[in-house]
Protein backbone atom coordinates (compact mmCIF):
# COMPACT_ATOMS: atom_id res chain seq x y z
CA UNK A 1 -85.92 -105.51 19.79
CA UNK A 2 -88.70 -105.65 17.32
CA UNK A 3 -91.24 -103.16 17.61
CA UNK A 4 -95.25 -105.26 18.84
CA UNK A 5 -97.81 -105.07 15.45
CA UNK A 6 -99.65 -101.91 15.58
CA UNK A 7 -102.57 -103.98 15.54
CA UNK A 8 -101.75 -105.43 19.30
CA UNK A 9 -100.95 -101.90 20.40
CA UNK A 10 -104.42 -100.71 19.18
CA UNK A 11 -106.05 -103.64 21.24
CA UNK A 12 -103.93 -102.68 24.34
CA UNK A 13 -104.94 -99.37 23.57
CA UNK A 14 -108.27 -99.91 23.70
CA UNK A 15 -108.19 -102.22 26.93
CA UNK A 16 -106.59 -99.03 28.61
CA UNK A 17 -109.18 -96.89 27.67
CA UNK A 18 -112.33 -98.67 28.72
CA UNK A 19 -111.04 -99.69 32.01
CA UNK A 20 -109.67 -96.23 33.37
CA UNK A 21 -113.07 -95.55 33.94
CA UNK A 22 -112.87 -97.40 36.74
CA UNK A 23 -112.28 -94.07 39.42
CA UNK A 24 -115.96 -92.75 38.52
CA UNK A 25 -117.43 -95.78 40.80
CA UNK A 26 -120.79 -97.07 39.20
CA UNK A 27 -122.81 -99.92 39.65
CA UNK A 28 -122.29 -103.38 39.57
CA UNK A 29 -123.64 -105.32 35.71
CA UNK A 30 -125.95 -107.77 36.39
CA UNK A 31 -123.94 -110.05 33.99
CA UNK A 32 -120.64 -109.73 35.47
CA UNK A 33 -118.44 -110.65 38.18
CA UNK A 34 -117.12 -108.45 41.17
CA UNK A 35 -114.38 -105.85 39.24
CA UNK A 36 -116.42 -106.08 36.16
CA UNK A 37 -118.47 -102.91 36.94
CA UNK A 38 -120.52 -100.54 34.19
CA UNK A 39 -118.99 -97.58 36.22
CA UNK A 40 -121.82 -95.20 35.17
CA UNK A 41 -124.74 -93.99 37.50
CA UNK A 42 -127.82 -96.39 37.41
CA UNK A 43 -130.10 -93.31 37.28
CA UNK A 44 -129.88 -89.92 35.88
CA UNK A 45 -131.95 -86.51 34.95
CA UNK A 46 -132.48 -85.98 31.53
CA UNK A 47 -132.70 -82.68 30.15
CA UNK A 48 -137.10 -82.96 30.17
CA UNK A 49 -136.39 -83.40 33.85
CA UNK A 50 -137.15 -87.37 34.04
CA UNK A 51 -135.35 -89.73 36.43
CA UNK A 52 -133.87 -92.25 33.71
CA UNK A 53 -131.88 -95.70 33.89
CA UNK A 54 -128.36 -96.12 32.42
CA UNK A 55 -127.40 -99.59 33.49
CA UNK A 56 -127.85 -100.75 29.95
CA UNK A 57 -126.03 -98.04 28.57
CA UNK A 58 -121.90 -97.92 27.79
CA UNK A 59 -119.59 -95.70 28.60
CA UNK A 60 -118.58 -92.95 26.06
CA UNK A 61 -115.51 -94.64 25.36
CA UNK A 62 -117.17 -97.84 25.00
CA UNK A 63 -119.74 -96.11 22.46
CA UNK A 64 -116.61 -94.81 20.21
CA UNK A 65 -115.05 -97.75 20.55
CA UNK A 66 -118.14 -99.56 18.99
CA UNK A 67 -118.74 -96.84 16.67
CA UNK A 68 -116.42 -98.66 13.75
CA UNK A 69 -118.91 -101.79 13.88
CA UNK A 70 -121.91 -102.38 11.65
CA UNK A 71 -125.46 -100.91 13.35
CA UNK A 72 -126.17 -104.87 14.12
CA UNK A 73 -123.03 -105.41 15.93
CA UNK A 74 -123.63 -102.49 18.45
CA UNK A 75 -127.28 -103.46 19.49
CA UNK A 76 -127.77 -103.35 23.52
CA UNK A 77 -128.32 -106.01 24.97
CA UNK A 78 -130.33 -105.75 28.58
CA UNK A 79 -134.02 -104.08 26.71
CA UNK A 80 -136.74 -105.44 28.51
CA UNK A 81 -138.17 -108.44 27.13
CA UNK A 82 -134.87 -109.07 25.07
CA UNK A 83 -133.79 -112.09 26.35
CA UNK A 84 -134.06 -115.70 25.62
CA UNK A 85 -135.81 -116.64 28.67
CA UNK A 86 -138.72 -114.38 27.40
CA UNK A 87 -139.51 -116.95 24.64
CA UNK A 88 -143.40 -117.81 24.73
CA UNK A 89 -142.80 -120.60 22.00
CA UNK A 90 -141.60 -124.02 22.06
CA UNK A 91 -140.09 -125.34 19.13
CA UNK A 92 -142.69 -128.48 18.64
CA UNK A 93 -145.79 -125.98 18.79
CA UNK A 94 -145.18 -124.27 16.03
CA UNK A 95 -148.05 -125.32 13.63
CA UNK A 96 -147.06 -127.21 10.82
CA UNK A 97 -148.78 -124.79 8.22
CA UNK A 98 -145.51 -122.19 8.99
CA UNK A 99 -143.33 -125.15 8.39
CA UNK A 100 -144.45 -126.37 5.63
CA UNK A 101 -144.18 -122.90 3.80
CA UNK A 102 -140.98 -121.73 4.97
CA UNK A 103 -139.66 -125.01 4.07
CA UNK A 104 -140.93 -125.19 0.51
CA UNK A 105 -139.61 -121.66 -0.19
CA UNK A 106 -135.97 -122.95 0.75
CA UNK A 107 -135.92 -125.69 -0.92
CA UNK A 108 -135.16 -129.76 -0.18
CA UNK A 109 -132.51 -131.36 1.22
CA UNK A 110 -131.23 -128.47 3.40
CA UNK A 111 -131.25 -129.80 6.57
CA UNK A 112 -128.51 -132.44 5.67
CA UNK A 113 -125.91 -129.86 6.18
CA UNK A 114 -126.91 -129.65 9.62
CA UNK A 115 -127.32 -133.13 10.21
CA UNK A 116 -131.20 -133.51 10.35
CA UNK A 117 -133.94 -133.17 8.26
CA UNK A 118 -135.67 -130.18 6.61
CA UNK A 119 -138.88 -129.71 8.44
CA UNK A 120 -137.12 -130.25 12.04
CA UNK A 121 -134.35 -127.42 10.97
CA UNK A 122 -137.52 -125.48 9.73
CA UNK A 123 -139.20 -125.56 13.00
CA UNK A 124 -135.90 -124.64 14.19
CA UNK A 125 -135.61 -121.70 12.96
CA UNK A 126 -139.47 -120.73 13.42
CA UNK A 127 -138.62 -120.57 16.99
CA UNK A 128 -135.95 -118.50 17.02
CA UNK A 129 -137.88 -115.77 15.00
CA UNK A 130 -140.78 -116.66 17.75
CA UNK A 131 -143.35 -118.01 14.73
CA UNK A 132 -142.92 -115.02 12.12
CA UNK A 133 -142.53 -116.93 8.85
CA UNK A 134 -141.01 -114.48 6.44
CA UNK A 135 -137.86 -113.62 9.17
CA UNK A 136 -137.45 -117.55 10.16
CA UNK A 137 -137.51 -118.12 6.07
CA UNK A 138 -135.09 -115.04 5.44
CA UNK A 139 -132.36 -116.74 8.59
CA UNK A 140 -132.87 -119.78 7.42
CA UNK A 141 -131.96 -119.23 3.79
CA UNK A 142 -128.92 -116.99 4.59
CA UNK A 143 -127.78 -120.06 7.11
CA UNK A 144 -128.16 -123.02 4.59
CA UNK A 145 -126.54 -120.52 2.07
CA UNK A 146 -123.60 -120.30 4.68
CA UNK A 147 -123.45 -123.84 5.48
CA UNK A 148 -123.31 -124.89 2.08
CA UNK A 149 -120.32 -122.94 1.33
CA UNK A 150 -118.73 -123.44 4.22
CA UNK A 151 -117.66 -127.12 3.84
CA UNK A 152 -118.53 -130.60 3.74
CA UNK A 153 -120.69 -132.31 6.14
CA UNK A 154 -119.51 -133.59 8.50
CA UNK A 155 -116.64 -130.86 8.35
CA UNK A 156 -113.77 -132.84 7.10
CA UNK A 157 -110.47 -132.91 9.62
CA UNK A 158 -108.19 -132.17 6.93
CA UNK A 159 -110.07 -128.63 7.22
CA UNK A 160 -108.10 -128.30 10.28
CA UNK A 161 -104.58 -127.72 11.17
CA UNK A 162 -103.96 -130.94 13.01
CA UNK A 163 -101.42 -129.20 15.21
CA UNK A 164 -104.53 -126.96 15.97
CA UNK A 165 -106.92 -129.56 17.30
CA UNK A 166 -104.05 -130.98 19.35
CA UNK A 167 -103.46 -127.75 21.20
CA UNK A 168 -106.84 -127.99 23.41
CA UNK A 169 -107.94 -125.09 22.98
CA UNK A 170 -111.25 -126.05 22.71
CA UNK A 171 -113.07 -129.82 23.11
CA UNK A 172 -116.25 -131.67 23.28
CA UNK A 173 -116.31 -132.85 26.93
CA UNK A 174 -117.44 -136.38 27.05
CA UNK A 175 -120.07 -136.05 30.26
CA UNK A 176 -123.15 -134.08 29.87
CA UNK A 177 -124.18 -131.41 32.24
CA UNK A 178 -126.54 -131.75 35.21
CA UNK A 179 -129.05 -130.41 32.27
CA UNK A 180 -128.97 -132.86 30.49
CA UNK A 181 -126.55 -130.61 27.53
CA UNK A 182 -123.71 -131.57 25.60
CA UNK A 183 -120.89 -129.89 26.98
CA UNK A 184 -118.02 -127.83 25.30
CA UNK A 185 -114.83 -126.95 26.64
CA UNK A 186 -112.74 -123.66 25.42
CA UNK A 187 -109.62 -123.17 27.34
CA UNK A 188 -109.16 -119.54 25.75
CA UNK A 189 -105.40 -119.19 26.86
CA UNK A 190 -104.18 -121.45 23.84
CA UNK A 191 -105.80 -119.83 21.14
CA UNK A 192 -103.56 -117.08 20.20
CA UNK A 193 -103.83 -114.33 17.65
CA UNK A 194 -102.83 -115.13 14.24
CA UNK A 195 -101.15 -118.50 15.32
CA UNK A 196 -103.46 -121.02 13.05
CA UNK A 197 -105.25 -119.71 9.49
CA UNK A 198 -108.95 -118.26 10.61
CA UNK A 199 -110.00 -120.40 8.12
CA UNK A 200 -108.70 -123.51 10.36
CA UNK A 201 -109.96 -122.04 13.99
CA UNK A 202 -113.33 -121.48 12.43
CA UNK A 203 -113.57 -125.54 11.08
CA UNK A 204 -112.64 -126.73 13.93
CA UNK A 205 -115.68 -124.38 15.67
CA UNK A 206 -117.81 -125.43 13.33
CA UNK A 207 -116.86 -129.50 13.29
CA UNK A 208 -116.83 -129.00 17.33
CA UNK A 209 -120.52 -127.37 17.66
CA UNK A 210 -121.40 -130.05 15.07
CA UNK A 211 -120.87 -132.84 17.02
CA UNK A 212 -122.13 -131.53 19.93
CA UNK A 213 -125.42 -131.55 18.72
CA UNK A 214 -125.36 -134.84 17.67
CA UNK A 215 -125.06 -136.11 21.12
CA UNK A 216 -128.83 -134.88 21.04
CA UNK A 217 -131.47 -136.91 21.61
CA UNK A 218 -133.74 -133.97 21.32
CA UNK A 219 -133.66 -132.47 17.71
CA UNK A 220 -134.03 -129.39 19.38
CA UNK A 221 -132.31 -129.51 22.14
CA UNK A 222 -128.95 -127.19 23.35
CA UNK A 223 -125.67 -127.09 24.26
CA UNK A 224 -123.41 -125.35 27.37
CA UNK A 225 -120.16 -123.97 26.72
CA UNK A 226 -117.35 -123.54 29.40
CA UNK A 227 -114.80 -120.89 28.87
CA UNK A 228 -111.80 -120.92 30.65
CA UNK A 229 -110.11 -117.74 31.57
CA UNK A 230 -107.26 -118.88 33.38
CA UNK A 231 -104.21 -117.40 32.51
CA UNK A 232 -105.81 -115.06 29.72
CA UNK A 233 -103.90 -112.15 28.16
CA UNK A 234 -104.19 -109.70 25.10
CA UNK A 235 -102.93 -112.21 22.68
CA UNK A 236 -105.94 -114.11 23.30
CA UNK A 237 -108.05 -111.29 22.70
CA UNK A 238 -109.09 -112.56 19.33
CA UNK A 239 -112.14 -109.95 17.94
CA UNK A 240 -112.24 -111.54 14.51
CA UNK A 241 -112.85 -114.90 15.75
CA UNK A 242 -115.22 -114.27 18.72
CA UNK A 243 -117.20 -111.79 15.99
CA UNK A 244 -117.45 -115.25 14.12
CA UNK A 245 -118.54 -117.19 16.70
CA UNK A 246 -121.45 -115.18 18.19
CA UNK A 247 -122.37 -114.71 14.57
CA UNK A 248 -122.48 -118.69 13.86
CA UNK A 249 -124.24 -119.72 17.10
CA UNK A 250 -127.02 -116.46 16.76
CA UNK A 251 -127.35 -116.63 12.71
CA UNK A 252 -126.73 -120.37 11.99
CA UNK A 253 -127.05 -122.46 15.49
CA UNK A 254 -130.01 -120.57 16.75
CA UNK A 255 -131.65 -121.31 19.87
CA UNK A 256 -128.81 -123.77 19.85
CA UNK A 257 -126.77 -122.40 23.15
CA UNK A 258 -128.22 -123.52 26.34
CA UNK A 259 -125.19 -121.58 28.73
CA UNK A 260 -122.08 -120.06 28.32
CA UNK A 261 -120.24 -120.04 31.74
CA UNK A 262 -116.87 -117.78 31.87
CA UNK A 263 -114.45 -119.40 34.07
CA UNK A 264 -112.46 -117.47 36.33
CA UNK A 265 -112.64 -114.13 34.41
CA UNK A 266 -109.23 -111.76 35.45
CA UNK A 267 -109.96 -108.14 35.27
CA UNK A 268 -107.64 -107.53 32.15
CA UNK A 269 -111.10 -109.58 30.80
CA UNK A 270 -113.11 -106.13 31.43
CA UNK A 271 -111.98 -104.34 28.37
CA UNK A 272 -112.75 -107.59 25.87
CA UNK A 273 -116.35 -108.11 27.64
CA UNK A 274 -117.28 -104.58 27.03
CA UNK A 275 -116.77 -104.49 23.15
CA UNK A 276 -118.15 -108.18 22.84
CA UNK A 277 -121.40 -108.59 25.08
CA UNK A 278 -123.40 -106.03 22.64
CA UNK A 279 -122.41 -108.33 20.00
CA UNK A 280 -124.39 -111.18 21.71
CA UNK A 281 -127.95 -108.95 22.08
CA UNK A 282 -130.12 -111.37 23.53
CA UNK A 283 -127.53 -114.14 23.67
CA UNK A 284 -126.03 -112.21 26.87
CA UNK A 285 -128.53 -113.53 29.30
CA UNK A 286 -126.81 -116.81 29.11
CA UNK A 287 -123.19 -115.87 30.29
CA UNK A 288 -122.78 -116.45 34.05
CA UNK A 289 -119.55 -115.65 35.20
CA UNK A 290 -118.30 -118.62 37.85
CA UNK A 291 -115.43 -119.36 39.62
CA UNK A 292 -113.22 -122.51 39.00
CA UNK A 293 -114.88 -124.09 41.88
CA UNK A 294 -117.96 -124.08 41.07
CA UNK A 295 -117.78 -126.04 37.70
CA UNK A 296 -117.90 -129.01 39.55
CA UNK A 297 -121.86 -127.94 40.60
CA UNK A 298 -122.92 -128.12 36.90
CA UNK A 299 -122.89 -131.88 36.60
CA UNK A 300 -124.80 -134.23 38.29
CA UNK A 301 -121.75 -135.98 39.34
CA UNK A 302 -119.18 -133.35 40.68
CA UNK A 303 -116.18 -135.37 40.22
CA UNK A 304 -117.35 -135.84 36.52
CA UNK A 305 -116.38 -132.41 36.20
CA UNK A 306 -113.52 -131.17 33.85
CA UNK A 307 -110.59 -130.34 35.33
CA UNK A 308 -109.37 -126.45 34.51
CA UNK A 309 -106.40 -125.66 34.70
């Protein structure tokens, strides 16, 4: 029988490794579901003798198995204030003097490749870096940069393995949440490792958040996302493309991401949510873990619901 790719072994390998920790009995993470425990004390003594808090704070292996990722990528998330609930600013009070400039310093006609107009993508991004001009002009720069290489907008299907987008991996739902949100549906269970071209998986992410936001009527309103975990495995356990993901909804969607529910999460989930949930910093506040059912409570209408299966 042919031997499993090294690089599936590593993954399994790494699984094992942050979930034997399990026997030192911890604390439960505010973030995650029953079984989905930190597993380290939630206060300590430092060597200067002061009581400290470690919630926040991975496990060894978790910290080596980090240590390969840029300084970005291994940010904490769970500092005080570092959330997006702790956002002072709303999007239409930024004064029009920051817009203005961090608009004229990128340019004209940027905000057609994300399917609006320059000074509301401007105020967009002023937001997200909470009024500071030169960071929201730096983001927003490096994200029309992106977008413009990316593709064509809208992204074209041909981008797309059709075989890809028939699979269902991952949907706009056609009934908004009880928020009022467009909602997207990722049933994570049919999108397997190196089955489709990244460069296919990540159009049809990019196409899918896309026309999400058009069903907007707010220019700066969000989106949810529903993850289902049913029936997930290591093959699933895509790093490559969920690195891409959190990196297109905090660098070039910002602010965009209303909720991210994770659907009946199995434990084999723990090992994947430890490496990834740094990734999301501030992001992280919006995954709730639910069961299957209590989807139905997000909508106004219950039976509007999707049906996971």
């Amino acid at each position: 029988a042919p031997h499993p790719p090294l690089s599936m072994l590593a993954i399994a390998l790494s699984f094992l490794v942050l979930s034997v920790s399990g026997h030192y009995g911890g604390v439960r993470s505010g973030l995650a579901p029953r079984g989905f425990e930190t597993h380290v004390p939630r206060r300590f003594r430092g060597n200067d003798g002061v009581v400290k808090r470690r919630s926040s704070i991975p496990m060894p292996q978790t910290r080596r198995a980090l240590s390969s990722f840029r300084p970005d990528q291994r940010q904490l998330v769970g500092r005080k204030g570092d959330n997006l609930a702790t956002h002072a600013l709303d999007a239409s009070s930024i004064d029009s003097q920051s817009v203005e400039s961090v608009a004229k310093s990128t340019g004209s006609g940027f905000g057609q490749l994300f399917g609006t107009d320059d000074m509301t993508l401007t105020r967009q991004f002023l937001y997200d870096r909470k009024g500071n001009v030169q960071e929201a002009s730096e983001k927003l720069k490096k994200a029309v940069d992106w977008r413009r290489d990316f593709g064509p907008v809208p992204i074209p299907e041909h981008l797309y393995k059709e075989e890809e987008q028939g699979s269902n991996k991952c949907f706009l739902y056609d009934v908004l949440d009880k928020e009022g949100r467009p909602v997207v549906v990722v049933n994570v269970r049919n999108h397997v490792i190196g089955e489709y071209p990244d460069a296919s998986s990540q159009a049809l992410c990019v196409a899918t958040i896309e026309k999400a936001l058009e069903r907007l009527e707010d220019p700066h309103g969000q989106l949810s996302v529903i993850f289902n975990l049913n029936g997930f495995s290591l093959r699933n356990a895509d790093f490559r493309f969920a690195k891409f993901l959190v990196q297109a909804l905090y660098k070039y969607y910002p602010q965009r991401l209303g909720a991210a529910y994770f659907v009946d999460a199995p434990l084999i989930f723990q090992g994947p949510w430890r490496i990834v949930k740094p990734w999301l910093r501030r992001y992280a506040s919006l995954v709730k873990f639910v069961r299957a059912k209590e989807v139905p409570g997000l909508f106004v209408e219950p039976k509007n619901a999707p049906k996971l299966l």
